[in-house]
C-alpha atoms as a PDB file:
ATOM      1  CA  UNK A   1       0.000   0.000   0.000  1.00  0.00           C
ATOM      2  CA  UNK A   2       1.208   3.255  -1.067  1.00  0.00           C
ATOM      3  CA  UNK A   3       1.784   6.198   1.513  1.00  0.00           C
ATOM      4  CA  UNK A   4       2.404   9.260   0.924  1.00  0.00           C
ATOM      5  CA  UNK A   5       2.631  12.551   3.260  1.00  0.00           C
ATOM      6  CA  UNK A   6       1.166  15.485   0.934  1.00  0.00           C
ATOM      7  CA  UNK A   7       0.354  15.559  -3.153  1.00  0.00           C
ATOM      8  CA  UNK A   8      -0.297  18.703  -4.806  1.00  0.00           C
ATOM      9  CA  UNK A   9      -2.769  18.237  -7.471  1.00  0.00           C
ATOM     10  CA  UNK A  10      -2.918  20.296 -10.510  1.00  0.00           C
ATOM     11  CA  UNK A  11      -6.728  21.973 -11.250  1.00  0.00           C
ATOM     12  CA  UNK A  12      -7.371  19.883 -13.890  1.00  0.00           C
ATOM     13  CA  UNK A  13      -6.889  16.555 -12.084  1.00  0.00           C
ATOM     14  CA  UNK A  14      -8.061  17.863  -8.083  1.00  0.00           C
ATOM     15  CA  UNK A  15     -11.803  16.868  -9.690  1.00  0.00           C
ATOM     16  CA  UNK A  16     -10.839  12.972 -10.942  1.00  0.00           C
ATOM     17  CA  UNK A  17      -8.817  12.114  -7.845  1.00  0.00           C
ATOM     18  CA  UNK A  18     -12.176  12.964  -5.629  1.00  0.00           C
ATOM     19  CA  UNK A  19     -14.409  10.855  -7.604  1.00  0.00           C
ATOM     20  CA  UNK A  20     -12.141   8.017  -6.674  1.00  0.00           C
ATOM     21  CA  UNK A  21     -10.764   8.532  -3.160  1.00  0.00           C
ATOM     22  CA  UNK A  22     -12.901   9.341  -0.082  1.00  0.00           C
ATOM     23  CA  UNK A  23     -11.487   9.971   3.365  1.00  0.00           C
ATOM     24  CA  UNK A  24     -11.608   7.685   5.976  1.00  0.00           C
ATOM     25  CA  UNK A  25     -10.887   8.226   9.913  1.00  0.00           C
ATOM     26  CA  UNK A  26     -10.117  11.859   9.914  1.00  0.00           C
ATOM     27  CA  UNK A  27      -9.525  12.215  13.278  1.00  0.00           C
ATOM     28  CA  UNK A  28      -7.348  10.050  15.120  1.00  0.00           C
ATOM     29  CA  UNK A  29      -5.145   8.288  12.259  1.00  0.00           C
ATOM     30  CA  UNK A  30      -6.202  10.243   8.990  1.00  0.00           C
ATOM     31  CA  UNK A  31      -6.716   8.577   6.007  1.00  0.00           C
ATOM     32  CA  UNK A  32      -7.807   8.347   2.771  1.00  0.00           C
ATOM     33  CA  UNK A  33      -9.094   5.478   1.329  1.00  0.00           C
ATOM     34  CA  UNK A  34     -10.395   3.888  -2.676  1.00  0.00           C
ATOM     35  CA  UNK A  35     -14.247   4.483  -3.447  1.00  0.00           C
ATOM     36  CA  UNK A  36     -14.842   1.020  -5.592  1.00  0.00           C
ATOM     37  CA  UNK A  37     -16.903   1.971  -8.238  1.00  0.00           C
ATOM     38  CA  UNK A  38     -17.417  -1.319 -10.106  1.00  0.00           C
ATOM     39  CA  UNK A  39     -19.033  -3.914  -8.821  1.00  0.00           C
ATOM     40  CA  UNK A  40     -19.597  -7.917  -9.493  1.00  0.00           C
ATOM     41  CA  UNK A  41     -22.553  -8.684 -11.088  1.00  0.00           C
ATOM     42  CA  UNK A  42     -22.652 -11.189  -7.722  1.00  0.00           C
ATOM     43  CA  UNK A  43     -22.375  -8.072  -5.445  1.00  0.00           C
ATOM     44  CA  UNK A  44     -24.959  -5.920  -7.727  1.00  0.00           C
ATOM     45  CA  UNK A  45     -27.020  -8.860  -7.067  1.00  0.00           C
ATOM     46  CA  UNK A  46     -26.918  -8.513  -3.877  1.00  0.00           C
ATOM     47  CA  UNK A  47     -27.275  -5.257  -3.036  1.00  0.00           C
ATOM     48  CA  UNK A  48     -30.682  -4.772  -4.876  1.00  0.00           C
ATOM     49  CA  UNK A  49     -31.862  -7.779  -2.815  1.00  0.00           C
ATOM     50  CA  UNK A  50     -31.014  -6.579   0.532  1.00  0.00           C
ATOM     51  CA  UNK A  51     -32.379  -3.001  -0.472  1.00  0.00           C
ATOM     52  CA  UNK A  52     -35.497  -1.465   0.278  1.00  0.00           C
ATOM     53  CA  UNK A  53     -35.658   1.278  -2.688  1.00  0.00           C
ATOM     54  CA  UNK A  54     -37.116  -1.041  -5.491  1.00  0.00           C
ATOM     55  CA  UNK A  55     -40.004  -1.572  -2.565  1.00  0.00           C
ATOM     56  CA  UNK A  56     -40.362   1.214  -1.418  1.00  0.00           C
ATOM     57  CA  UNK A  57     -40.612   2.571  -4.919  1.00  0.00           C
ATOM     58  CA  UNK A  58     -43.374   0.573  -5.977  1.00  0.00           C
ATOM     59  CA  UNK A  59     -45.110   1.544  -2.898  1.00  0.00           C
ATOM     60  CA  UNK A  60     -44.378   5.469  -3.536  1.00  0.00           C
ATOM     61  CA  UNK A  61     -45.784   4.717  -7.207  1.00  0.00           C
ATOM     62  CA  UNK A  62     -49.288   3.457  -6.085  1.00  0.00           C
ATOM     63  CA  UNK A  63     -49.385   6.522  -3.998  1.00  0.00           C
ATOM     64  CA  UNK A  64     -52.783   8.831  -4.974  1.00  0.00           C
ATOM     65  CA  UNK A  65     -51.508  12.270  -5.577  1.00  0.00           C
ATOM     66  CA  UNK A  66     -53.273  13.774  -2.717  1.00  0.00           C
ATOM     67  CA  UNK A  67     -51.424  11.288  -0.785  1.00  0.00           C
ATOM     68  CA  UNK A  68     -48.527  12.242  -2.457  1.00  0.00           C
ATOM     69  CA  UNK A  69     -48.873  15.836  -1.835  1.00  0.00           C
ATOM     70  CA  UNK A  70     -49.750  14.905   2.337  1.00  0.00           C
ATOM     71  CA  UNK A  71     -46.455  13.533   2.691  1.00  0.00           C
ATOM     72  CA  UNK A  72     -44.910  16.579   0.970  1.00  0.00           C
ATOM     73  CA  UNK A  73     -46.658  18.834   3.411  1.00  0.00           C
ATOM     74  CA  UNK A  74     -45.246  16.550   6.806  1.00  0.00           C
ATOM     75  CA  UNK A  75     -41.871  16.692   5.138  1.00  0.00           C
ATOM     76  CA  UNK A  76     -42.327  20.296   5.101  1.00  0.00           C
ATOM     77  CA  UNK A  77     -42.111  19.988   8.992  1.00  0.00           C
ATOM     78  CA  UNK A  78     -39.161  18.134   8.914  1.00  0.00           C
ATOM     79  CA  UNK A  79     -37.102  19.550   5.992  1.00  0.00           C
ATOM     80  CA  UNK A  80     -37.519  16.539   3.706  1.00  0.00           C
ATOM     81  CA  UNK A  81     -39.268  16.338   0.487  1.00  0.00           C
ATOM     82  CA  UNK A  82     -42.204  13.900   0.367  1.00  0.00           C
ATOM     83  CA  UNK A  83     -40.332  10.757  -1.146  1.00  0.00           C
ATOM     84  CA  UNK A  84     -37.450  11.334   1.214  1.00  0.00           C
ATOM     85  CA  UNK A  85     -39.965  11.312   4.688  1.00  0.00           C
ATOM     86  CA  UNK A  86     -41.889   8.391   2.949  1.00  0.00           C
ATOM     87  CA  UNK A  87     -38.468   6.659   2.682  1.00  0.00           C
ATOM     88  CA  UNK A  88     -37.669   7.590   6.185  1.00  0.00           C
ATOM     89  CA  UNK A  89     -40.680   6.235   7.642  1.00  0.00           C
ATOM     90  CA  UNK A  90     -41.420   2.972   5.497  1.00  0.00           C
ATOM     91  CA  UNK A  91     -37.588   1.671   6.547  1.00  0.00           C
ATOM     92  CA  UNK A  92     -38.420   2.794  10.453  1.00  0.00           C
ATOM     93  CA  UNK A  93     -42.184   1.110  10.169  1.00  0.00           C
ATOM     94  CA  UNK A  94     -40.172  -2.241   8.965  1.00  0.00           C
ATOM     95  CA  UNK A  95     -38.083  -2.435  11.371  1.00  0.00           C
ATOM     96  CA  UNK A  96     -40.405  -1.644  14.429  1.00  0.00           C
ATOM     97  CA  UNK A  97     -41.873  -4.821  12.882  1.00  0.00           C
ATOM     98  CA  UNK A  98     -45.337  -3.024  11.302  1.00  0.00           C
ATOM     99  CA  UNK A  99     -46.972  -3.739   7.965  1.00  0.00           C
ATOM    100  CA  UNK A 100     -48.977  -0.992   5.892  1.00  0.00           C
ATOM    101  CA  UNK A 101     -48.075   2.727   5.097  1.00  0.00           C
ATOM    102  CA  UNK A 102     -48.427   5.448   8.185  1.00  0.00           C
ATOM    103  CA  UNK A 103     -50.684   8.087   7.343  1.00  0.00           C
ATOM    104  CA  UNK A 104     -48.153  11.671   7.614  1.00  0.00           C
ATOM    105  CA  UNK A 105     -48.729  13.919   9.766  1.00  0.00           C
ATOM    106  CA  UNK A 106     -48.156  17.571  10.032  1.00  0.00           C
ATOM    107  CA  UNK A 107     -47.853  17.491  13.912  1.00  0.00           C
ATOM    108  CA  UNK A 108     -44.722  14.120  14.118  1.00  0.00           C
ATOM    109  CA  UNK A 109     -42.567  12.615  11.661  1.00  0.00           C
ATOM    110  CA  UNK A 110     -40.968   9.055  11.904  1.00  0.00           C
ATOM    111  CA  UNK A 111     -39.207   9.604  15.044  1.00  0.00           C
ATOM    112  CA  UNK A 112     -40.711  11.107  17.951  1.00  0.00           C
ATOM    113  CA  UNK A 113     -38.988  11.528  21.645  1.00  0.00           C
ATOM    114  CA  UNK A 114     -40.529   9.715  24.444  1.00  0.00           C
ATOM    115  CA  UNK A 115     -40.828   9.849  28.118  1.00  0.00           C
ATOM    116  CA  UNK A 116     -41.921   7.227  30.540  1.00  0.00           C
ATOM    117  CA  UNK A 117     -42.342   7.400  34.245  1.00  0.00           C
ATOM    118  CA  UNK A 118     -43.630   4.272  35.928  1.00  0.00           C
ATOM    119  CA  UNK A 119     -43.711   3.419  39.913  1.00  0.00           C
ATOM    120  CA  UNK A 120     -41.888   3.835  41.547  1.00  0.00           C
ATOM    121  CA  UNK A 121     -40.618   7.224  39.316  1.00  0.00           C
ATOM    122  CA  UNK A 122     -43.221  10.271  39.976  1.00  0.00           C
ATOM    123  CA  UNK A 123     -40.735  13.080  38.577  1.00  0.00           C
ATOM    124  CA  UNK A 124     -38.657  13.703  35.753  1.00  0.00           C
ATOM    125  CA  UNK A 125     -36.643  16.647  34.535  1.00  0.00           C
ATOM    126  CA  UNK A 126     -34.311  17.270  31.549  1.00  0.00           C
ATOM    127  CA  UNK A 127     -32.244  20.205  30.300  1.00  0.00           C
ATOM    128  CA  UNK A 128     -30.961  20.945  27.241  1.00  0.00           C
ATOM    129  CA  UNK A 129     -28.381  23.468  27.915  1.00  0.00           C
ATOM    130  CA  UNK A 130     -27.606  26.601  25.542  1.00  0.00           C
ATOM    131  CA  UNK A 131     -24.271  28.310  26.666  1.00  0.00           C
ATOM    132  CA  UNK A 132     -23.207  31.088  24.325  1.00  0.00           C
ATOM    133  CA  UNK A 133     -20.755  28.640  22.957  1.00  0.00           C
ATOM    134  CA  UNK A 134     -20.881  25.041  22.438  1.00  0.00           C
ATOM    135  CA  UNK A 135     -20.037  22.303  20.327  1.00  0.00           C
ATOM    136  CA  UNK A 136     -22.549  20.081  18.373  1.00  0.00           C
ATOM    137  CA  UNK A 137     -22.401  16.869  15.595  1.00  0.00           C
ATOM    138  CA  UNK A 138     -23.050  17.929  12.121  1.00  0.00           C
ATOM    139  CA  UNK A 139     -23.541  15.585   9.226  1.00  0.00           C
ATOM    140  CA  UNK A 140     -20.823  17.490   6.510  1.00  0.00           C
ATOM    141  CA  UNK A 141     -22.483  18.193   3.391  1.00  0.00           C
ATOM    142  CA  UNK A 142     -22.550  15.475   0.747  1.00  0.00           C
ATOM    143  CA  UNK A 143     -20.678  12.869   3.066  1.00  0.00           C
ATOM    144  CA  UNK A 144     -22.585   9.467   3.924  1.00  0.00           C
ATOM    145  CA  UNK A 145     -20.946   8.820   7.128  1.00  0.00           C
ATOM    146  CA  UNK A 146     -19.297  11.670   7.907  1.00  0.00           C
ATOM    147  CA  UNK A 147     -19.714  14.031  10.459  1.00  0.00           C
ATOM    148  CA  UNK A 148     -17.701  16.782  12.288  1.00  0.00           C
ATOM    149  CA  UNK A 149     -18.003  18.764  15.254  1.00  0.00           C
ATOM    150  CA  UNK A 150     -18.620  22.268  14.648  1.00  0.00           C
ATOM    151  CA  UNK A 151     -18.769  25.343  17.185  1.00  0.00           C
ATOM    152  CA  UNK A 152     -22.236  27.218  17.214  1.00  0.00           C
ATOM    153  CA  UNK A 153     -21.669  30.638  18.924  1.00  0.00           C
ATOM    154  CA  UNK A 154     -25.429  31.568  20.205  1.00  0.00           C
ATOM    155  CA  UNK A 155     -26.038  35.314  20.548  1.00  0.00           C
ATOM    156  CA  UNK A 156     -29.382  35.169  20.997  1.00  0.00           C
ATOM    157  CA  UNK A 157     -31.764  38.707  20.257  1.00  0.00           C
ATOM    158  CA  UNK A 158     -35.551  38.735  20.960  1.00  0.00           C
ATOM    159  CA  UNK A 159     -38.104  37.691  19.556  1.00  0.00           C
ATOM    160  CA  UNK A 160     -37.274  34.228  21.128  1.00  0.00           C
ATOM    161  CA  UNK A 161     -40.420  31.739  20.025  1.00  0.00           C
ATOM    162  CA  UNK A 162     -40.564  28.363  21.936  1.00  0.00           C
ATOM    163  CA  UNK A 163     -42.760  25.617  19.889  1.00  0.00           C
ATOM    164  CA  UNK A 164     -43.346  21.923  20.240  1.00  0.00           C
ATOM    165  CA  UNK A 165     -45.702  19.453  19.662  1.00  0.00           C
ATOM    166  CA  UNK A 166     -46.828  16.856  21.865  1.00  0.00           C
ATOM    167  CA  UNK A 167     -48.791  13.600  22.819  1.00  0.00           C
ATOM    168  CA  UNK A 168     -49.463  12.958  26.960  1.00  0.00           C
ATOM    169  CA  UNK A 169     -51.154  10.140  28.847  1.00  0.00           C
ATOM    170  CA  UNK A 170     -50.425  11.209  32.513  1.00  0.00           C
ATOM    171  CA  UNK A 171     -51.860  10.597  36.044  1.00  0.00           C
ATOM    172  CA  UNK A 172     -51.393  12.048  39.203  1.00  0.00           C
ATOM    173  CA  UNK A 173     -49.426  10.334  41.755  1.00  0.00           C
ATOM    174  CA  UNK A 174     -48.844  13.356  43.857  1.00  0.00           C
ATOM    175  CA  UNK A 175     -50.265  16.608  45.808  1.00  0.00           C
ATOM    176  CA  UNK A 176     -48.244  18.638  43.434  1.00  0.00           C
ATOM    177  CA  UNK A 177     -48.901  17.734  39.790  1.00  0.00           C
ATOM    178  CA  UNK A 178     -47.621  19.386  36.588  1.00  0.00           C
ATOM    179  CA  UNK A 179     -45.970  18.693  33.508  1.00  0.00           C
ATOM    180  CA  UNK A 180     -44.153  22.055  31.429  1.00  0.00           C
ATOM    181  CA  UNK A 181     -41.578  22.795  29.242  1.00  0.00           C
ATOM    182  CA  UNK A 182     -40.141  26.303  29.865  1.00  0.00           C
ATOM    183  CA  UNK A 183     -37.120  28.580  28.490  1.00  0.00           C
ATOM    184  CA  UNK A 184     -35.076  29.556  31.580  1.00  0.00           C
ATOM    185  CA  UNK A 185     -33.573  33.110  30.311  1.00  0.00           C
ATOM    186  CA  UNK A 186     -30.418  34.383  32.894  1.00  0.00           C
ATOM    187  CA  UNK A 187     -29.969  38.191  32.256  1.00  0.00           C
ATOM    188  CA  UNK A 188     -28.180  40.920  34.062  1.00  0.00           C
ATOM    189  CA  UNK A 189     -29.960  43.943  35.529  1.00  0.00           C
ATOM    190  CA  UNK A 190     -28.626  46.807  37.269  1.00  0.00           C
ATOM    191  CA  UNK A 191     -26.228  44.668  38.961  1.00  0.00           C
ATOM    192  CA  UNK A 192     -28.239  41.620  39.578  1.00  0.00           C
ATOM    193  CA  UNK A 193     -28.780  38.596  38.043  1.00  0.00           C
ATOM    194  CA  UNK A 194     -31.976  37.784  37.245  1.00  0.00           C
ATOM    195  CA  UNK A 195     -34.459  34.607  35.686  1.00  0.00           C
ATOM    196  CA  UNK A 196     -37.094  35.009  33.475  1.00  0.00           C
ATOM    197  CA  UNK A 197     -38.956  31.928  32.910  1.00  0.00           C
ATOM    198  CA  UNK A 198     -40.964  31.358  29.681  1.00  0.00           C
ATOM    199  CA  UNK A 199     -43.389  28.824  30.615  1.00  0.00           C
ATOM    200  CA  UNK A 200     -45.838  26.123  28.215  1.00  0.00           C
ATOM    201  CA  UNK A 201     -48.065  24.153  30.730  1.00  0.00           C
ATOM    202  CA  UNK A 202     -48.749  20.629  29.224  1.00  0.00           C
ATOM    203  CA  UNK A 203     -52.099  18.932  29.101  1.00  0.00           C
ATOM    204  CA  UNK A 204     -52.406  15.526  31.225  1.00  0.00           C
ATOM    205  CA  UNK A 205     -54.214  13.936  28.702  1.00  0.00           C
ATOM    206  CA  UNK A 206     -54.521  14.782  24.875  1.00  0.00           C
ATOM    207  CA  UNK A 207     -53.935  14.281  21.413  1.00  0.00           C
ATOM    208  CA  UNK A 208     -51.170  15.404  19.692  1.00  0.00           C
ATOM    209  CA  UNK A 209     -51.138  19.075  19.803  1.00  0.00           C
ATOM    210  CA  UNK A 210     -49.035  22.108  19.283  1.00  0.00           C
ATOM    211  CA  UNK A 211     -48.074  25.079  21.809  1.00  0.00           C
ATOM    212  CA  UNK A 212     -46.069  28.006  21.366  1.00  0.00           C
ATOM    213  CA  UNK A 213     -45.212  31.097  23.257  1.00  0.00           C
ATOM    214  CA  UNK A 214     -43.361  34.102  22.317  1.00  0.00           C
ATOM    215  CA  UNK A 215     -40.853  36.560  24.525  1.00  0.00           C
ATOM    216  CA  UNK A 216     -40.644  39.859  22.945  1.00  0.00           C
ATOM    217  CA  UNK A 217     -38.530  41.633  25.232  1.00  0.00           C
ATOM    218  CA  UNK A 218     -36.516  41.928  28.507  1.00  0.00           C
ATOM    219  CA  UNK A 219     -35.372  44.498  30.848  1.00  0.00           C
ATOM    220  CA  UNK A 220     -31.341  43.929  29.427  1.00  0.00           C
ATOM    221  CA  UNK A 221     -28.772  41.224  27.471  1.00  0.00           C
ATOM    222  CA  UNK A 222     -29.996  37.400  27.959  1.00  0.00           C
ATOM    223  CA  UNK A 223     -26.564  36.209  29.217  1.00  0.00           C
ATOM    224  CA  UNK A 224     -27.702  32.715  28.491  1.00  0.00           C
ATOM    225  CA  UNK A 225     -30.490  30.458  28.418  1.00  0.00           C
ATOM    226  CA  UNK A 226     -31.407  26.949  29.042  1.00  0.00           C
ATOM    227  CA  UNK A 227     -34.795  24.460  27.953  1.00  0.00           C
ATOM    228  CA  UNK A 228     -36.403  22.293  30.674  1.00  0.00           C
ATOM    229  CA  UNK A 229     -38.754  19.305  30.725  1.00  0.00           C
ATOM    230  CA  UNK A 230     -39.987  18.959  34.300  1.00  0.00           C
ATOM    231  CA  UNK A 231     -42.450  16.660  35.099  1.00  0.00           C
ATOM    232  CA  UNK A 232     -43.486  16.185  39.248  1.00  0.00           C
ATOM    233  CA  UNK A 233     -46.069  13.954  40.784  1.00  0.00           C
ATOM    234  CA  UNK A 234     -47.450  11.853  37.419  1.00  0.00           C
ATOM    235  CA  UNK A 235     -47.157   8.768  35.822  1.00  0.00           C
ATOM    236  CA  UNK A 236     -47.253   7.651  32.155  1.00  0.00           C
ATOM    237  CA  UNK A 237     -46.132   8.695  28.964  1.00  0.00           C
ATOM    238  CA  UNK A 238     -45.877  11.860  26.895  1.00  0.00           C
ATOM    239  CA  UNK A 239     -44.177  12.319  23.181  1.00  0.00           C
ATOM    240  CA  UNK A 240     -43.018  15.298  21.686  1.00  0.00           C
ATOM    241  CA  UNK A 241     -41.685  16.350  18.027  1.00  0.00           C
ATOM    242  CA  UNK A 242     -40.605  19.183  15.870  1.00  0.00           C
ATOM    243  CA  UNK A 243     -39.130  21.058  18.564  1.00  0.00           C
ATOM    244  CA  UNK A 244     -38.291  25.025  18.579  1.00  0.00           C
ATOM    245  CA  UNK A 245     -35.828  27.517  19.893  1.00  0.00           C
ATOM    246  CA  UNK A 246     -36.107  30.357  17.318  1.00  0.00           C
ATOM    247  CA  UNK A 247     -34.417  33.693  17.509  1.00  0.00           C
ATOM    248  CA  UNK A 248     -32.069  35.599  15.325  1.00  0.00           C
ATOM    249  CA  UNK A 249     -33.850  33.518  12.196  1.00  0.00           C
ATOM    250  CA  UNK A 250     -32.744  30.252  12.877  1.00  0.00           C
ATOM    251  CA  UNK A 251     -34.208  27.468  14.992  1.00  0.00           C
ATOM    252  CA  UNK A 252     -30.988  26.490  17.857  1.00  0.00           C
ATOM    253  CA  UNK A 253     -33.096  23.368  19.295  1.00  0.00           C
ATOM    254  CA  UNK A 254     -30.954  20.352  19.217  1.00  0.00           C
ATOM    255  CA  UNK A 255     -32.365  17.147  17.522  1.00  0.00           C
ATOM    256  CA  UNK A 256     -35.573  19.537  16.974  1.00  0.00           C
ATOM    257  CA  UNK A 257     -36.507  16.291  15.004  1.00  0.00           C
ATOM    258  CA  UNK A 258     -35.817  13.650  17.997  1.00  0.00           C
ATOM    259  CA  UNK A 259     -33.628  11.254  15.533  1.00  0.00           C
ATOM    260  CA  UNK A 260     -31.737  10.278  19.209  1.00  0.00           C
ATOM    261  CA  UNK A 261     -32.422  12.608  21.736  1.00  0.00           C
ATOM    262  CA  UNK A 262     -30.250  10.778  24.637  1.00  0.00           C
ATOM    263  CA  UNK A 263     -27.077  10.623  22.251  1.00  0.00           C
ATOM    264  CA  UNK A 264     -23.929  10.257  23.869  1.00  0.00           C
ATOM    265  CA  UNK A 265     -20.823  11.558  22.505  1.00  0.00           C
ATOM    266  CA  UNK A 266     -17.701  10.598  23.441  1.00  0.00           C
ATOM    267  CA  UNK A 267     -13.977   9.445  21.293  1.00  0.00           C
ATOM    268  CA  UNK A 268     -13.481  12.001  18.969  1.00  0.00           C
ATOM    269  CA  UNK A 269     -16.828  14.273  20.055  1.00  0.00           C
ATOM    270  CA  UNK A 270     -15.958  14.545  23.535  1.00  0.00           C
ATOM    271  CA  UNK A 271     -16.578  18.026  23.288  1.00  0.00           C
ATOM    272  CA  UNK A 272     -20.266  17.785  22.044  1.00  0.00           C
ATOM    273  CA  UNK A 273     -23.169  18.702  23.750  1.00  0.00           C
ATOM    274  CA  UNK A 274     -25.474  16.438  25.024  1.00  0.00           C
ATOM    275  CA  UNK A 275     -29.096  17.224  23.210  1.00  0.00           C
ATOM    276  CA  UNK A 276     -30.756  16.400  27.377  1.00  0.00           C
ATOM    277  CA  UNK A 277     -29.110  16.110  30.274  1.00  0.00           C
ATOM    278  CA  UNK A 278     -30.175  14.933  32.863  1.00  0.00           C
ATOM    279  CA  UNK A 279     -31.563  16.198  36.204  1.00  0.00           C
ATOM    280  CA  UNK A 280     -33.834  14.034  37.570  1.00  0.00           C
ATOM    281  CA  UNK A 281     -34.274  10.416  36.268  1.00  0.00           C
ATOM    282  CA  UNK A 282     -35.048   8.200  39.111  1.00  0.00           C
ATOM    283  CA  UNK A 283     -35.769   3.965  38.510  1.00  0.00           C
ATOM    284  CA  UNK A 284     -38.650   3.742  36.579  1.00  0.00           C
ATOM    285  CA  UNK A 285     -38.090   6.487  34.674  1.00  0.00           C
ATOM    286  CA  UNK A 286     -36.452   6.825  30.768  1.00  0.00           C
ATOM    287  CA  UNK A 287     -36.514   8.749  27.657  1.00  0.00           C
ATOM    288  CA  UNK A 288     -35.305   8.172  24.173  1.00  0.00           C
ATOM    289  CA  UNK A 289     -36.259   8.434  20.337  1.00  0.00           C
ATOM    290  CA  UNK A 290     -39.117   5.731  19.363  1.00  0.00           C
ATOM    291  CA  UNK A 291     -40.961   5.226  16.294  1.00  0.00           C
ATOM    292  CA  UNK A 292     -44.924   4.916  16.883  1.00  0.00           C
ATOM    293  CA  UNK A 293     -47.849   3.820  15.203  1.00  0.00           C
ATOM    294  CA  UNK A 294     -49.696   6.674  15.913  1.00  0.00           C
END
């Protein structure tokens, strides 16, 4: 095997050399390595049997075009074209083990986070943490399998929207119930440090749902702010999806799409941010990403 320490490639030849090389560990021992482009007819063979596509196509094909054009409008929600959400959900419906087609919706897509709480658990409470600087794992562009951690630097200005949708099947357990998600805002004001707390009370019991709530303003600078599940004195089950943090134009909740909400980084993304950490979890209790047949 050939190794080599640095090539300068001429213009004309930079484009060529990428088609056929890809990088491998980039990290720790960096690499490159040979993209194999031609296949056995045995291996071509293969992969079209183990594949879901030519399924999943024929499926997509059947498709009305009003159904068509639903899917299109849930992808919408979780910036995906129709055929790529469809794709999305048919592989996660196979391999929960369910038969059919999901009907989309504009409220959850695929994935959806989920928290339990059985006895002897009566309280849980997780924060997703939003320091003006932190680290996160982002998919680079055009890579299958590659991903890098990148530095997001947060300067947040009002308006500040908070937005989710949700699921719940809860029961109190306790003199104190309530479930809520709330933006905990720390600002500065004429010398003290102060909280502002920007509150969306959750039903017990319903549907799925949206709630939002906007902050226009505050007395001075938003040092910093933090998101908070907290749920005290119930039992059972609530989802959520398509979550939001918006300010400065851009939406700064992590996994806003729960693909793995309790991720753990570690090796070469030590430095990443959790998407929840976690405050309260007592036995009982757990939360993760979990696809549903709502």
């Amino acid at each position: 095997m050939s190794k080599i320490g640095y090539h300068n490639l001429t213009p004309e030849l930079e484009d060529k050399f990428f088609r056929s090389i890809t990088q491998g560990d980039r990290f720790t021992n960096s690499r490159l390595r040979r993209i194999n482009k031609i296949l056995s007819r045995g291996k071509k063979v293969n992969l079209v049997s183990r594949s879901l596509l030519p399924e999943v196509s024929n499926v997509w094909g059947s498709l009305s075009d009003y159904d068509k054009a639903f899917w299109s409008a849930a992808g919408t929600e979780s910036n995906l074209n129709g055929w790529k959400l469809f794709i999305q959900d048919y592989g996660a419906r196979k391999k929960a083990g369910l038969t059919g087609i999901a009907t989309p919706s504009l409220l959850h897509q695929t994935f959806v986070g989920k928290i339990e709480i059985n006895s002897p658990a009566t309280e849980v409470k997780l924060i997703q943490e939003h320091p003006r600087n932190y680290y996160i794992k982002r998919k680079l562009t055009n890579k299958k399998e590659s991903f890098s951690p990148v530095l997001i630097t947060e300067n947040l200005s009002l308006p500040f929207n908070l937005s989710l949708n949700y699921k719940s099947d809860l029961e109190v357990v306790g003199p104190e119930p309530f479930a809520k998600v709330y933006a905990r805002f720390w600002y500065s004001f004429k010398g003290e440090n102060l909280y502002y707390y920007l509150e969306i009370p959750l039903d017990l019991v319903t549907d799925w749902k949206n709630s939002t709530i906007d902050l226009l303003s505050l007395d001075s600078i938003i040092i910093r702010y933090d998101l908070v599940i907290h749920i005290h004195d119930l039992q059972g089950v609530i989802f959520f999806d398509n979550l939001k943090l918006e300010h400065s134009g851009q939406n700064f909740a992590r996994d806003p799409f729960c693909q793995n909400i309790n991720e753990k980084f570690s090796g070469n993304f030590y430095q990443v941010i959790e998407n929840w950490k976690v405050e309260i979890l007592p036995n009982g209790a757990n939360f993760f990403s979990t696809y549903q047949d709502f």
